[in-house]
PDB file of N, CA and C in Angstrom:
ATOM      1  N   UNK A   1      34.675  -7.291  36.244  1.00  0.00           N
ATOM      2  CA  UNK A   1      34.465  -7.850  34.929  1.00  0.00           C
ATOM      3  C   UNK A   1      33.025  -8.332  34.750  1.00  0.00           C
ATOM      4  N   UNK A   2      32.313  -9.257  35.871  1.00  0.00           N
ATOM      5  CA  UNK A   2      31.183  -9.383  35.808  1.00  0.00           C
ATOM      6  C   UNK A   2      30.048  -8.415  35.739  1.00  0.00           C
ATOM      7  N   UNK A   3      30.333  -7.243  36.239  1.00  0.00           N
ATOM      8  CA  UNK A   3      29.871  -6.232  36.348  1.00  0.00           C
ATOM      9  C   UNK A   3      29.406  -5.227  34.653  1.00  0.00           C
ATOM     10  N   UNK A   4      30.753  -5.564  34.096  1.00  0.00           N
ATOM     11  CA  UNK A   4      30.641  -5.317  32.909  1.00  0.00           C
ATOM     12  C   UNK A   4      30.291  -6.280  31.687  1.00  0.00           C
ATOM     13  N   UNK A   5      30.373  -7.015  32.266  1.00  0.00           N
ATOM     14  CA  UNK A   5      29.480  -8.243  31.080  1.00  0.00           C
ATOM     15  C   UNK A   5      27.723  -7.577  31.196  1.00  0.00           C
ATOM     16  N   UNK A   6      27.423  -7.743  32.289  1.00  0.00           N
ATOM     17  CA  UNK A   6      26.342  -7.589  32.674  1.00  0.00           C
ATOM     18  C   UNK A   6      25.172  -6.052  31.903  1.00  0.00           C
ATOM     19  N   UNK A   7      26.310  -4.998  32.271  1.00  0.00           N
ATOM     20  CA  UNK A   7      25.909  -3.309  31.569  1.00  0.00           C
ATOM     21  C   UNK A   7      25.660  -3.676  30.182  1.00  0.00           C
ATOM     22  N   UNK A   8      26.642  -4.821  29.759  1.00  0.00           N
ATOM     23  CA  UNK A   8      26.740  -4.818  28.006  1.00  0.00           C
ATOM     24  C   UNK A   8      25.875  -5.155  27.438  1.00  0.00           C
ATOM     25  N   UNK A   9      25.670  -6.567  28.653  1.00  0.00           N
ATOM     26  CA  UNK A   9      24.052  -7.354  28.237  1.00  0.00           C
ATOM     27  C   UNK A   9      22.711  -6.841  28.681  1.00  0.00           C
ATOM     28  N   UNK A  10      22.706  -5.852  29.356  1.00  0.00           N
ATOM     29  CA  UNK A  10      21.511  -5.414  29.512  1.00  0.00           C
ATOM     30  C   UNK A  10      21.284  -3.990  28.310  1.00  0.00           C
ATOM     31  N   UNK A  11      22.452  -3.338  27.788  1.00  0.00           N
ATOM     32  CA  UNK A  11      22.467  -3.116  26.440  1.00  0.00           C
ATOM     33  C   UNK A  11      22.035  -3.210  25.529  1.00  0.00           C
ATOM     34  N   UNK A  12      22.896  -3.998  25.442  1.00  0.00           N
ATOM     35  CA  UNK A  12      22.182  -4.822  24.082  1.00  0.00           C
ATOM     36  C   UNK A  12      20.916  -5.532  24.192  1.00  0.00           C
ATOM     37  N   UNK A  13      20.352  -5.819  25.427  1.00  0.00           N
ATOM     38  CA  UNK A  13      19.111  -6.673  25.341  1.00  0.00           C
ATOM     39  C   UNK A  13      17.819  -5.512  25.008  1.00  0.00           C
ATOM     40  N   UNK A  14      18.050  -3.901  25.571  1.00  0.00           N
ATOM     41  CA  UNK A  14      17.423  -3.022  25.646  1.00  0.00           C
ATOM     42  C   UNK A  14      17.133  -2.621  24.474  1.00  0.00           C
ATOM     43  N   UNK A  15      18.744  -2.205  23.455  1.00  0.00           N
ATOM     44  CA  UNK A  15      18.777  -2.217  22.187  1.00  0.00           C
ATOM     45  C   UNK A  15      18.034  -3.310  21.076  1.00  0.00           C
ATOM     46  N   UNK A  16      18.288  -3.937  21.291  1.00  0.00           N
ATOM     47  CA  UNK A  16      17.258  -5.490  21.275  1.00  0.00           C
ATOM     48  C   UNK A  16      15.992  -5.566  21.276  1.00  0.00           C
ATOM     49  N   UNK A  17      15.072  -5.442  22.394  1.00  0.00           N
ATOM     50  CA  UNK A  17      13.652  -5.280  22.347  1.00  0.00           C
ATOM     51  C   UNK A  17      13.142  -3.717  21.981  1.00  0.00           C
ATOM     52  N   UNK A  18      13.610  -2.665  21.812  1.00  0.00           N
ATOM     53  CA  UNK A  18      13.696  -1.715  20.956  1.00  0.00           C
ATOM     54  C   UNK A  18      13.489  -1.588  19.631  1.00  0.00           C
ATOM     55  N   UNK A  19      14.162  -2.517  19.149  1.00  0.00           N
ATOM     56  CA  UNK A  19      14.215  -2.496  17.502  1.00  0.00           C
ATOM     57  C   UNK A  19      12.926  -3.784  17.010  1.00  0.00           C
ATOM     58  N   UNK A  20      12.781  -5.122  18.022  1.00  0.00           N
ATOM     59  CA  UNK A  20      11.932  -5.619  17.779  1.00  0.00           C
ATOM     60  C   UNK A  20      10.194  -4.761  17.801  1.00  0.00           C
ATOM     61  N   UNK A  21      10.192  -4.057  19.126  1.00  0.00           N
ATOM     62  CA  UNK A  21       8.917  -3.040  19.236  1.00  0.00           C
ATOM     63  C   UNK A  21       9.086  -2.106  17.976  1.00  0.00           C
ATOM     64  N   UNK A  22      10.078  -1.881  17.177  1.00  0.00           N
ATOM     65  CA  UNK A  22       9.705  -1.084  16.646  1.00  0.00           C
ATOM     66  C   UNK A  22       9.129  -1.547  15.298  1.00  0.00           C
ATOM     67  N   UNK A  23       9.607  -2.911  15.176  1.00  0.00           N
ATOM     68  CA  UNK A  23       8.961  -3.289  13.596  1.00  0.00           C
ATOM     69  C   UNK A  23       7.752  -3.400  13.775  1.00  0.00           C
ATOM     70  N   UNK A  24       6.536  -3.471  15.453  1.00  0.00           N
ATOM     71  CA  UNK A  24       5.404  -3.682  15.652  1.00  0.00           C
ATOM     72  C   UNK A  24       4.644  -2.003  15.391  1.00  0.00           C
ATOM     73  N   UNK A  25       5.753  -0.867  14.878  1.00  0.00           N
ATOM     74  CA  UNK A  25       4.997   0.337  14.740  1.00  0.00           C
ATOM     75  C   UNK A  25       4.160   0.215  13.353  1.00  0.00           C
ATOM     76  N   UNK A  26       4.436  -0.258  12.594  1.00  0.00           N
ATOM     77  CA  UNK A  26       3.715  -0.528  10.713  1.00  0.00           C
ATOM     78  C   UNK A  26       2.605  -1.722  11.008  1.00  0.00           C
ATOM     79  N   UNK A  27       2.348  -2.736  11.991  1.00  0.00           N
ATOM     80  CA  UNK A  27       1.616  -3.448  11.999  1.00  0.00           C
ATOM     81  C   UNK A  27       0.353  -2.941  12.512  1.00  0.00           C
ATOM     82  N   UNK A  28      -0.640  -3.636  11.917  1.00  0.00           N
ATOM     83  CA  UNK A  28      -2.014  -3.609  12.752  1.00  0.00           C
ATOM     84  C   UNK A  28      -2.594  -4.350  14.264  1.00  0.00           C
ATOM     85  N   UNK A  29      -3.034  -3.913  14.920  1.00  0.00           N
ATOM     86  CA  UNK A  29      -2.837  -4.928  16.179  1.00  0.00           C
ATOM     87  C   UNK A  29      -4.517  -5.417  16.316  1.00  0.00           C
ATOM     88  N   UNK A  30      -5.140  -4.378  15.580  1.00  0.00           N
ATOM     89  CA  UNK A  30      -6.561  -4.877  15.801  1.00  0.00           C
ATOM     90  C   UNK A  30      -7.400  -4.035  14.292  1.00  0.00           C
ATOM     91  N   UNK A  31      -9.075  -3.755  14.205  1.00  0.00           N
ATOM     92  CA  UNK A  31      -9.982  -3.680  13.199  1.00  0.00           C
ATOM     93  C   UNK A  31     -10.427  -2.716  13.655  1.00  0.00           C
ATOM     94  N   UNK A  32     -10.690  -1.465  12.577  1.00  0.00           N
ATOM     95  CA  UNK A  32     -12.194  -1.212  13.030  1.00  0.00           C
ATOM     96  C   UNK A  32     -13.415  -1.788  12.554  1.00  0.00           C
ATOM     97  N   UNK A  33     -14.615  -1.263  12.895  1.00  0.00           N
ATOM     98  CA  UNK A  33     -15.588  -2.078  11.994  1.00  0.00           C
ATOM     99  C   UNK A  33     -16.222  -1.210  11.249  1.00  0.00           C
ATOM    100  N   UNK A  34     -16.145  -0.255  10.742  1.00  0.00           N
ATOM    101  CA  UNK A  34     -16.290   0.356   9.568  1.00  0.00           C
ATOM    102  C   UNK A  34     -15.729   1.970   9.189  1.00  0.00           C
ATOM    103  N   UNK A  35     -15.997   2.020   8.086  1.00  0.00           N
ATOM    104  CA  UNK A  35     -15.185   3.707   7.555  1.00  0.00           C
ATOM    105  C   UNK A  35     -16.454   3.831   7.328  1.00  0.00           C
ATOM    106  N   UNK A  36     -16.988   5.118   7.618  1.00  0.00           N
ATOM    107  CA  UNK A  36     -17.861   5.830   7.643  1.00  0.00           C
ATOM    108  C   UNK A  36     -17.638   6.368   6.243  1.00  0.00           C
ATOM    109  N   UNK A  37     -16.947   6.948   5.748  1.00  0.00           N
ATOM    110  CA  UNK A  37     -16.938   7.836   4.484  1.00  0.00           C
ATOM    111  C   UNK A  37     -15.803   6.797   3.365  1.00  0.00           C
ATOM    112  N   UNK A  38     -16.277   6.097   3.056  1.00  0.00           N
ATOM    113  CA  UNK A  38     -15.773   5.071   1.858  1.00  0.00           C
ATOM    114  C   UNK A  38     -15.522   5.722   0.892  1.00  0.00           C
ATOM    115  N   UNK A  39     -15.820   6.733   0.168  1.00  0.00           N
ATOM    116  CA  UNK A  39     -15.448   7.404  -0.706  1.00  0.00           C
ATOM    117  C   UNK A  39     -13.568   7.948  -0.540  1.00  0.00           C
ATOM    118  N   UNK A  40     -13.306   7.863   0.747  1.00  0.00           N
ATOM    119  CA  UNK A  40     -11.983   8.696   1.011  1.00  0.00           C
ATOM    120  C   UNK A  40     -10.953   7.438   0.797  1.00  0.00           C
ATOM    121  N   UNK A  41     -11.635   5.989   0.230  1.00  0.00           N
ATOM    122  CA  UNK A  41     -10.458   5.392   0.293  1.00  0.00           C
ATOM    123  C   UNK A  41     -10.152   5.305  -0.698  1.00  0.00           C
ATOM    124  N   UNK A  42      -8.821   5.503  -0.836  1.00  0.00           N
ATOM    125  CA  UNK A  42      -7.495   5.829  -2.417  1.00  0.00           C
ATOM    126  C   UNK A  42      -7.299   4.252  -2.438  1.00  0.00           C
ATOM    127  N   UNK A  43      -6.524   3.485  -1.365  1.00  0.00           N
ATOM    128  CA  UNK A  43      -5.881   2.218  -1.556  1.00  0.00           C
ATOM    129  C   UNK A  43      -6.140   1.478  -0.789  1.00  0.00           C
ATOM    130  N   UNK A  44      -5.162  -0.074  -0.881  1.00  0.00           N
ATOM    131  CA  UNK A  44      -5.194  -0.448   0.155  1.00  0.00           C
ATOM    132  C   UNK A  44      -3.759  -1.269   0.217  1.00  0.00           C
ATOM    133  N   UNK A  45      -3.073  -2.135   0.919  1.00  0.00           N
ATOM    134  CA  UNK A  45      -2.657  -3.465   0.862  1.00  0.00           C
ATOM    135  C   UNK A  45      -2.777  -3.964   2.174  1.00  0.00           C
ATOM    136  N   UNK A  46      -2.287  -5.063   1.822  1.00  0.00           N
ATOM    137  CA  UNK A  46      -2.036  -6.246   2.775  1.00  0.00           C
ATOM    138  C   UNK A  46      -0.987  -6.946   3.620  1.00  0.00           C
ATOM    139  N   UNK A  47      -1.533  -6.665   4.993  1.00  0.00           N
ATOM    140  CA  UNK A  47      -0.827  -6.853   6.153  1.00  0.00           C
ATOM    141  C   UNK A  47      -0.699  -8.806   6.372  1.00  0.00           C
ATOM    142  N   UNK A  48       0.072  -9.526   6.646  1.00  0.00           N
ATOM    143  CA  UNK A  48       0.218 -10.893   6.432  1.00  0.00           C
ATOM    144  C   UNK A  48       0.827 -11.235   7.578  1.00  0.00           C
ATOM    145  N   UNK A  49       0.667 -12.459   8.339  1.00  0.00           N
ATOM    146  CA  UNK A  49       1.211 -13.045   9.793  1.00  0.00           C
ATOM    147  C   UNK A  49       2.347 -13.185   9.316  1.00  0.00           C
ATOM    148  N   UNK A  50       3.343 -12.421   8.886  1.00  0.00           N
ATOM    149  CA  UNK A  50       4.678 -13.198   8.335  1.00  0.00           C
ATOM    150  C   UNK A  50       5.806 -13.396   9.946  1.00  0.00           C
ATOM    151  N   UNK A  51       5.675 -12.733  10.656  1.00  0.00           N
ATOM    152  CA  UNK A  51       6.766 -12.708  12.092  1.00  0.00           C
ATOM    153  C   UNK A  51       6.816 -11.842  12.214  1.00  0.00           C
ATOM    154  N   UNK A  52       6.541 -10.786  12.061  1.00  0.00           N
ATOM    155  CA  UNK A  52       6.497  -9.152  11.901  1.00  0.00           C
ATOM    156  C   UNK A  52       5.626  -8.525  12.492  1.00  0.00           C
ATOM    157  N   UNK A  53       4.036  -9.041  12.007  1.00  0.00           N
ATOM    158  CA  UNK A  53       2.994  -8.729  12.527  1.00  0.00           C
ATOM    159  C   UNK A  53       1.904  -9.832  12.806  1.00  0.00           C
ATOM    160  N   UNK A  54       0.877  -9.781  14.107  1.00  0.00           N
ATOM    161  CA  UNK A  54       0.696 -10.486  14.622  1.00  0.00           C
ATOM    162  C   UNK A  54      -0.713 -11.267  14.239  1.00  0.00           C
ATOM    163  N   UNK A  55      -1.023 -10.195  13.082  1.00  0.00           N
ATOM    164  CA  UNK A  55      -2.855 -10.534  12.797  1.00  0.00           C
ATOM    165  C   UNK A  55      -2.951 -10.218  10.649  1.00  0.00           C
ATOM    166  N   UNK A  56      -3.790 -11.127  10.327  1.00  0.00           N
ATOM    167  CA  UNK A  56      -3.969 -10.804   8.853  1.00  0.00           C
ATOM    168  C   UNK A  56      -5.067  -9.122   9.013  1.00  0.00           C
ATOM    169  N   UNK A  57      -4.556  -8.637   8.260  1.00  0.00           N
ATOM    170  CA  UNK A  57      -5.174  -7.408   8.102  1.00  0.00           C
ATOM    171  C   UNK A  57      -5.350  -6.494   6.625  1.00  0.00           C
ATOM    172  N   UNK A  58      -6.088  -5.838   6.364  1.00  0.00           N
ATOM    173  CA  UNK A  58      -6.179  -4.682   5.054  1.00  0.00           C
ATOM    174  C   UNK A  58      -6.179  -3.688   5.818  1.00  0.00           C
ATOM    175  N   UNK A  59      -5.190  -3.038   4.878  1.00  0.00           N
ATOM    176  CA  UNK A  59      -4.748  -1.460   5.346  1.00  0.00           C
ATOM    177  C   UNK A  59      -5.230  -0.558   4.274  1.00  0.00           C
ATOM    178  N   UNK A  60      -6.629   0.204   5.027  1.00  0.00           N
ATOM    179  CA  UNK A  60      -6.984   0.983   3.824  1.00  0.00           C
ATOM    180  C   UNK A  60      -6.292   2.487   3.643  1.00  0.00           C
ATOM    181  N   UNK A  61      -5.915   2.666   2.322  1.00  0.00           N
ATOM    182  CA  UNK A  61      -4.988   4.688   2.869  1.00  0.00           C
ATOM    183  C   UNK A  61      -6.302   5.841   2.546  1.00  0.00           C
ATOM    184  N   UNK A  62      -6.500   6.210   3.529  1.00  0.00           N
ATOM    185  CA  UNK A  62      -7.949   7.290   3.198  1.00  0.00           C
ATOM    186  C   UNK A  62      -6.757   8.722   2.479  1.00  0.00           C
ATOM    187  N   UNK A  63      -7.907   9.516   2.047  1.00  0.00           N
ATOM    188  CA  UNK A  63      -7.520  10.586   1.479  1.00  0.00           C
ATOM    189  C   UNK A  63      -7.479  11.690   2.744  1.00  0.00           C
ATOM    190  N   UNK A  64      -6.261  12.727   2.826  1.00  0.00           N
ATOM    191  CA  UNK A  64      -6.492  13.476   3.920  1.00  0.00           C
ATOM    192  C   UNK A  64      -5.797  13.020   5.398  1.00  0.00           C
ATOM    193  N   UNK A  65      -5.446  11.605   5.115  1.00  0.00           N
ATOM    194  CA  UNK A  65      -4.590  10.768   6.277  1.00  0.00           C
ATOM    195  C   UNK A  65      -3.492  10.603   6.126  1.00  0.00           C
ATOM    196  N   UNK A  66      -2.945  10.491   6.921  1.00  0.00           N
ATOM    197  CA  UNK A  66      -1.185  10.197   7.135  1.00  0.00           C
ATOM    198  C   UNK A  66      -1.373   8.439   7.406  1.00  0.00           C
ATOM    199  N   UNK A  67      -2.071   8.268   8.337  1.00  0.00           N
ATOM    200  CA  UNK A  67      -1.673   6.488   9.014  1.00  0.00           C
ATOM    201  C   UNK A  67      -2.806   5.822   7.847  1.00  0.00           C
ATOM    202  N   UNK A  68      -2.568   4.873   7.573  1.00  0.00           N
ATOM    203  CA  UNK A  68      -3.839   4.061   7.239  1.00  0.00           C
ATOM    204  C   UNK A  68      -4.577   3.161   8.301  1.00  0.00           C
ATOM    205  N   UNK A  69      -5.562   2.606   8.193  1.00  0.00           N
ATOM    206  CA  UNK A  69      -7.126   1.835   8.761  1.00  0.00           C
ATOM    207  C   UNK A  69      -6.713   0.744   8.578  1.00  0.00           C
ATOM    208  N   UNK A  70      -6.810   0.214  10.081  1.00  0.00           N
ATOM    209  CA  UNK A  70      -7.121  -1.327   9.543  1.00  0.00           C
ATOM    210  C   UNK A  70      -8.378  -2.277   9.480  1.00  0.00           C
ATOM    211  N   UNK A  71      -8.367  -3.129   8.972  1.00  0.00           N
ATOM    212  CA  UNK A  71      -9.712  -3.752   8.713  1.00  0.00           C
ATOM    213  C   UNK A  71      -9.489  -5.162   8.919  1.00  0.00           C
ATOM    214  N   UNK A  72     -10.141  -5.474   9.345  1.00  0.00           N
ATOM    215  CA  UNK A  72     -10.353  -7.620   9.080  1.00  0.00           C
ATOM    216  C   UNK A  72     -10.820  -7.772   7.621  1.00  0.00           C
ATOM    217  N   UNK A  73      -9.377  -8.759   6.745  1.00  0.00           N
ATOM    218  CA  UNK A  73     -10.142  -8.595   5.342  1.00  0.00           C
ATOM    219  C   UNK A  73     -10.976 -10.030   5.435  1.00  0.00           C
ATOM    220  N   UNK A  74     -11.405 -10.434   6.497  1.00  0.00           N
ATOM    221  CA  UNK A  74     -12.747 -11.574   6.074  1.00  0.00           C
ATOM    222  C   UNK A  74     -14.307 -10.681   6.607  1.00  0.00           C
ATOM    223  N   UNK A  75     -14.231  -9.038   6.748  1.00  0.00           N
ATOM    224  CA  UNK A  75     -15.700  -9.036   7.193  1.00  0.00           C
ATOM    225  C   UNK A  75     -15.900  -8.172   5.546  1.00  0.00           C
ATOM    226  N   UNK A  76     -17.416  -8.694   5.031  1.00  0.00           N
ATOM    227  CA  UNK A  76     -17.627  -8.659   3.810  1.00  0.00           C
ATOM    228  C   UNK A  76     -17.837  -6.849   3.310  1.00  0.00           C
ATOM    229  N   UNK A  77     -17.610  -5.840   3.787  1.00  0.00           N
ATOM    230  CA  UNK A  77     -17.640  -5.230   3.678  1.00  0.00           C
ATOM    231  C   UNK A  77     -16.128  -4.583   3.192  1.00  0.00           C
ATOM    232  N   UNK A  78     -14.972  -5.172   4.099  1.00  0.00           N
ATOM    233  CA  UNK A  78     -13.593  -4.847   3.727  1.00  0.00           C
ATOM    234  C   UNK A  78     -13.956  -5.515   2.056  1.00  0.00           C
ATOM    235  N   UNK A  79     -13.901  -6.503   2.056  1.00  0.00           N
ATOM    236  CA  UNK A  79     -13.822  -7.609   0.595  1.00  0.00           C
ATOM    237  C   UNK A  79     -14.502  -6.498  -0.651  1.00  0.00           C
ATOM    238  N   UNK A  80     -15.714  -6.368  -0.272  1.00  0.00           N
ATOM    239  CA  UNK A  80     -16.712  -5.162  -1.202  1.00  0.00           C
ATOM    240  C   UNK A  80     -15.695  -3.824  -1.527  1.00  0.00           C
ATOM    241  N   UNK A  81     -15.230  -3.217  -0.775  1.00  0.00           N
ATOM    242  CA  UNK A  81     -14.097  -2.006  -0.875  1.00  0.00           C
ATOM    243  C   UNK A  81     -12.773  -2.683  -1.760  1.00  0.00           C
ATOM    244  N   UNK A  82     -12.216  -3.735  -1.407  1.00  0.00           N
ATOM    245  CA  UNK A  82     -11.551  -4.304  -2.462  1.00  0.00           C
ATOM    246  C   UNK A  82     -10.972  -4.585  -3.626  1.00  0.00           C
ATOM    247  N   UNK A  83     -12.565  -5.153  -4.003  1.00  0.00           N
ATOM    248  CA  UNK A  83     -13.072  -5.181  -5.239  1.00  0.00           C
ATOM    249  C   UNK A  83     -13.108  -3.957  -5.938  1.00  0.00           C
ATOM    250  N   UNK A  84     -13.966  -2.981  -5.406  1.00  0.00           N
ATOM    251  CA  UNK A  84     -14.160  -1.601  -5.839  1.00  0.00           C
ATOM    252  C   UNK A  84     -12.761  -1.252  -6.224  1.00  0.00           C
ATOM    253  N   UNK A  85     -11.752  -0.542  -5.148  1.00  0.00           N
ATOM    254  CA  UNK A  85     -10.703  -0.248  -5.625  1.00  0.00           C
ATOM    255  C   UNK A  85      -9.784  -1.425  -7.133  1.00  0.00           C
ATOM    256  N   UNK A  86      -9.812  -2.400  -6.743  1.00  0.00           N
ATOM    257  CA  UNK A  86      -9.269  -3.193  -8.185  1.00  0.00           C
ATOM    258  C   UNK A  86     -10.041  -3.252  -9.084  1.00  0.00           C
ATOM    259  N   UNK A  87     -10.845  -2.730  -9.384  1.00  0.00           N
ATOM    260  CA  UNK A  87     -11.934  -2.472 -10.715  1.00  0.00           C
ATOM    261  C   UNK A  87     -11.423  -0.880 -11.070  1.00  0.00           C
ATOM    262  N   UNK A  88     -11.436  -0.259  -9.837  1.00  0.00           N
ATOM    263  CA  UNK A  88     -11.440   1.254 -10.249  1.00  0.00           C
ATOM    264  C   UNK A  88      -9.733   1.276 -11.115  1.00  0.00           C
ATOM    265  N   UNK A  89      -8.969   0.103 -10.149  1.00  0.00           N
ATOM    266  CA  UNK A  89      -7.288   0.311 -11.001  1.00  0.00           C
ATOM    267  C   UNK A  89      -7.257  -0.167 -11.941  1.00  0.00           C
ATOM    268  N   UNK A  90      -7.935  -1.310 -12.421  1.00  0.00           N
ATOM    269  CA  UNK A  90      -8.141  -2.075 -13.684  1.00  0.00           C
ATOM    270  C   UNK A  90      -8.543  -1.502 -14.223  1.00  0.00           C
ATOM    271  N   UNK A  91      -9.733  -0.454 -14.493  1.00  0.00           N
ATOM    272  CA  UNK A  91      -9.962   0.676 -15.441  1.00  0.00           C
ATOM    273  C   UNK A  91      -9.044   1.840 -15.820  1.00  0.00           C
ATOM    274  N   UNK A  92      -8.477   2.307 -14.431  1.00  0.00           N
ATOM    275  CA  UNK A  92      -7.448   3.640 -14.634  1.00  0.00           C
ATOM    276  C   UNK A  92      -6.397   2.638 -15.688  1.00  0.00           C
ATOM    277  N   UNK A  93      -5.871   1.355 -15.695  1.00  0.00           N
ATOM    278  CA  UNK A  93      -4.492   1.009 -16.518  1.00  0.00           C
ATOM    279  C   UNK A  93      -5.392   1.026 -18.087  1.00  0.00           C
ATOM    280  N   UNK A  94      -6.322   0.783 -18.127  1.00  0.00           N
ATOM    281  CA  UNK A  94      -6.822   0.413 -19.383  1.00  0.00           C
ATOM    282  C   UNK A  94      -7.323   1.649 -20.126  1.00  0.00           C
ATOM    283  N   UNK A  95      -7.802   2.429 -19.423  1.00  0.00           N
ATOM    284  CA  UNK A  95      -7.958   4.149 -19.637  1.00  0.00           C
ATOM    285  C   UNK A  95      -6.157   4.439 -20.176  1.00  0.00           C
ATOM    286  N   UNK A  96      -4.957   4.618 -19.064  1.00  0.00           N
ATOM    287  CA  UNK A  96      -3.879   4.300 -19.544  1.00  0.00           C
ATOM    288  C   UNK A  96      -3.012   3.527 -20.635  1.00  0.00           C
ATOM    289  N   UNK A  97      -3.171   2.523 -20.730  1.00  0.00           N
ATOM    290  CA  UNK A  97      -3.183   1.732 -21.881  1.00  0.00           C
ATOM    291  C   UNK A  97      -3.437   2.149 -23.409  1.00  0.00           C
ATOM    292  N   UNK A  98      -4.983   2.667 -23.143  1.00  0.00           N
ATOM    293  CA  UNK A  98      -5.532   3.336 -24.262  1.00  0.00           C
ATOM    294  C   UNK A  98      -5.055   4.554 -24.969  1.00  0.00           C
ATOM    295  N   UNK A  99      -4.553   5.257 -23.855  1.00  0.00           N
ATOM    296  CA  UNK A  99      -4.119   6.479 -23.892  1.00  0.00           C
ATOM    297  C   UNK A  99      -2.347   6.443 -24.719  1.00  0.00           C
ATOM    298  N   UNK A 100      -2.095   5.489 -24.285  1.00  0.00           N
ATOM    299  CA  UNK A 100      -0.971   5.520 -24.536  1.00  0.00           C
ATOM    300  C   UNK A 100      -0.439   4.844 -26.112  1.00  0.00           C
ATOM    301  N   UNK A 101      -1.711   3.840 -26.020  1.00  0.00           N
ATOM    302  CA  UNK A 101      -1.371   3.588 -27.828  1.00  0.00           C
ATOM    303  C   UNK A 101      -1.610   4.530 -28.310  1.00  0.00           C
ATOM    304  N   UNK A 102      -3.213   5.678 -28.239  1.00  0.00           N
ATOM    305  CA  UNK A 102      -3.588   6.357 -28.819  1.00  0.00           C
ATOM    306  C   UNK A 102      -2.758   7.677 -29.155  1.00  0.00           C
ATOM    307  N   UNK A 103      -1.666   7.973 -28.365  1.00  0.00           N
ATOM    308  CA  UNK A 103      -0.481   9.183 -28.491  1.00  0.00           C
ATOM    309  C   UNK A 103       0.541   8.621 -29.150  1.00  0.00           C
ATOM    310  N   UNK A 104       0.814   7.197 -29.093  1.00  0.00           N
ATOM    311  CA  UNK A 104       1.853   6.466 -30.260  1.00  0.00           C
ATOM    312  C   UNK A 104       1.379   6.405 -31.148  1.00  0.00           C
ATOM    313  N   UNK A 105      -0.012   6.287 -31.566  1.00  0.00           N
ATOM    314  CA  UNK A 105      -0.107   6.143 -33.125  1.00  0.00           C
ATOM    315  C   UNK A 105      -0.533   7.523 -33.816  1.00  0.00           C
ATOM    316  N   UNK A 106      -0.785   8.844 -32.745  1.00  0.00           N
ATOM    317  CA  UNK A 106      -0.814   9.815 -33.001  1.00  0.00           C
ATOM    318  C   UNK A 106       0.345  10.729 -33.598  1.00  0.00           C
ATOM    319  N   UNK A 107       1.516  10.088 -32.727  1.00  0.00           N
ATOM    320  CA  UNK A 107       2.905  10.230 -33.229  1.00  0.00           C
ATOM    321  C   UNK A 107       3.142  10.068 -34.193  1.00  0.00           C
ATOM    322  N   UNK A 108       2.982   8.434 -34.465  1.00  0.00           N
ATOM    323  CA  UNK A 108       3.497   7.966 -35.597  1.00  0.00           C
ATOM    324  C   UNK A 108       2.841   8.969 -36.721  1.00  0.00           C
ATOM    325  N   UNK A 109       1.603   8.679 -36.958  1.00  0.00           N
ATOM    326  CA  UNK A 109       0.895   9.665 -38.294  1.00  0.00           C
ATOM    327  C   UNK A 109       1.558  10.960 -38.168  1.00  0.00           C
ATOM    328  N   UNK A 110       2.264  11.907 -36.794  1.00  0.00           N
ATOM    329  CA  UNK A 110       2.183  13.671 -37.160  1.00  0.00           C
ATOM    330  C   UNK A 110       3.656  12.886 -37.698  1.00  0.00           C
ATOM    331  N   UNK A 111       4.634  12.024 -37.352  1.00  0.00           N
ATOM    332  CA  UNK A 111       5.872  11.866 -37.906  1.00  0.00           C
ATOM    333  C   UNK A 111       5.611  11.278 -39.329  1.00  0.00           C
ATOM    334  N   UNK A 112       5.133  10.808 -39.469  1.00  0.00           N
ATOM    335  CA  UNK A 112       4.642  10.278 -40.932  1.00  0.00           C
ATOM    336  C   UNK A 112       4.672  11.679 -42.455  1.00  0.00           C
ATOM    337  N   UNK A 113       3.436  12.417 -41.244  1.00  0.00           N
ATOM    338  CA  UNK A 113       3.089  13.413 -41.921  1.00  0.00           C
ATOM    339  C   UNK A 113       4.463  14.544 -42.348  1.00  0.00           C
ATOM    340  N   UNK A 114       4.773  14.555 -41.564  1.00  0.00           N
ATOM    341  CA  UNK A 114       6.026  15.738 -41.244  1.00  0.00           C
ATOM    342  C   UNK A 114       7.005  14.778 -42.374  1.00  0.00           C
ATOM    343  N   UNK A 115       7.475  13.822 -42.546  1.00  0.00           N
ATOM    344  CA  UNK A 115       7.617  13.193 -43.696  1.00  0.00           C
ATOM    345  C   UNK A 115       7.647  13.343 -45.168  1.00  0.00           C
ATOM    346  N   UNK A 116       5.914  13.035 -44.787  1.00  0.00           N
ATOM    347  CA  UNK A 116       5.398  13.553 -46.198  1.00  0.00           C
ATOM    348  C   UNK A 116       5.530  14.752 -46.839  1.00  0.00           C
ATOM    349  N   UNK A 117       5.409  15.515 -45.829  1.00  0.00           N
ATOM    350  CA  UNK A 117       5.527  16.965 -46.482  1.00  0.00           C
ATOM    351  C   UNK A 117       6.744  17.626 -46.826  1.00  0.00           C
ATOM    352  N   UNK A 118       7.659  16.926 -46.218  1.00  0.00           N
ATOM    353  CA  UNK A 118       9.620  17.132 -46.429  1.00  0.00           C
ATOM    354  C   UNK A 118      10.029  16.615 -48.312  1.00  0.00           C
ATOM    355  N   UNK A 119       8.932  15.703 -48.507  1.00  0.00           N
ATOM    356  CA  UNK A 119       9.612  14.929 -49.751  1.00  0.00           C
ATOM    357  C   UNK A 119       9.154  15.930 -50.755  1.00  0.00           C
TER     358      UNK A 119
END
């Protein structure tokens, strides 16, 4: 019986540190110190000490990559890339935005029109 307590618990303990190593596969464990070709970065977010992972980090997604980069977001160069990308998205929604009243009120007038010309 002891014998089999034992198989169960070494089991489950195996099963156990298994699944913990594996939530450490999405984390960053360390930085590089720079991307050479900044142009390739699409995105980014943010990696956080929550219990999960062990270090604050920015995860940049390059174009052409499967894994993303990690970065230290206090060296001023991550921060500069940042910025860039949330300016570049703050423009794409407002480009969007624009676009999108501008095809509703385009609507509205060809439905208007189509209207007018029924009466």
């Amino acid at each position: 019986m002891k014998f089999h307590a034992f198989v169960f618990m070494l089991l489950f303990l195996c099963t156990y540190l298994s699944l913990v190593q594996g939530s450490y596969a999405n984390c960053c464990l360390g930085y590089v110190n720079e991307i050479k070709k900044k142009r390739y970065i699409v995105s980014y977010t943010m990696q956080e000490t929550d219990g999960d992972c062990n270090i604050r980090a920015v995860l940049f997604k390059l174009k052409k990559r499967e894994q993303p980069v990690c970065a230290n977001p206090n060296d001023h160069w991550v921060q500069k890339e940042m910025r860039r990308l949330d300016l570049l998205c703050k423009k794409l929604h407002n480009m969007l935005l624009k676009w999108h009243t501008l095809s509703q009120v385009m609507h509205m007038n060809h439905h208007n029109s189509c209207l007018f010309t029924e009466r």
